[in-house]
Protein backbone atom coordinates (compact mmCIF):
# COMPACT_ATOMS: atom_id res chain seq x y z
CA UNK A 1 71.61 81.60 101.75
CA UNK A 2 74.26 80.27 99.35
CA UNK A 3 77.61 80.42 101.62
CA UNK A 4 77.22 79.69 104.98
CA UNK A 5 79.50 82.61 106.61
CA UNK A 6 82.33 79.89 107.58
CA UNK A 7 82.58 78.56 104.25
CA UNK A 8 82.69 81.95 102.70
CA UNK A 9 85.27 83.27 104.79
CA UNK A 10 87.25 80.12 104.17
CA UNK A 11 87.32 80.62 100.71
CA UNK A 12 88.17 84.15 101.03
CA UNK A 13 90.93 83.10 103.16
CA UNK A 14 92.42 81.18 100.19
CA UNK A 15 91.73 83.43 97.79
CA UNK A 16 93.95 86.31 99.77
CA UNK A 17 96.49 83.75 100.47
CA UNK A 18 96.89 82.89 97.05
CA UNK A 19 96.98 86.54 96.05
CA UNK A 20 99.21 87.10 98.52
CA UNK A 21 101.74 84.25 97.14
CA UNK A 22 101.23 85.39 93.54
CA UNK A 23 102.31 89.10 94.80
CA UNK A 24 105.11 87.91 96.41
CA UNK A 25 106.55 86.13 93.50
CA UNK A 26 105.84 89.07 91.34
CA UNK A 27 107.73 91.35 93.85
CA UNK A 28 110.53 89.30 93.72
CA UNK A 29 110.16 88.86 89.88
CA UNK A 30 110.63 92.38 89.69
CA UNK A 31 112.53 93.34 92.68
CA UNK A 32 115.44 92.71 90.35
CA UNK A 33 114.61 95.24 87.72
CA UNK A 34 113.38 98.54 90.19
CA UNK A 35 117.45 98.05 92.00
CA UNK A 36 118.99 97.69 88.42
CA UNK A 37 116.57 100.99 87.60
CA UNK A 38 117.23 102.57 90.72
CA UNK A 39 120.91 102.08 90.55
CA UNK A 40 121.29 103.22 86.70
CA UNK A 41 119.06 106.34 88.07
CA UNK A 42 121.53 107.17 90.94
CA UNK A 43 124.74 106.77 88.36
């Protein structure tokens, strides 16, 4: 076997944590735009 299952579930572990982080910055990248959408929508 390649990965032992610790060290592969370690790895995925930071691999979904730094997906998570990168979605979270790209939610609040464009958080901004879907309100100023939403509100021009509404009006």
């Amino acid at each position: 076997m390649l990965f032992s299952p610790s060290k592969f579930s370690s790895i995925l572990h930071k691999v979904g944590k730094s997906i998570t982080l990168f979605l979270n910055d790209f939610i609040a990248m464009l958080l901004p735009f879907l309100i100023d959408k939403q509100t021009f929508f509404i009006s």
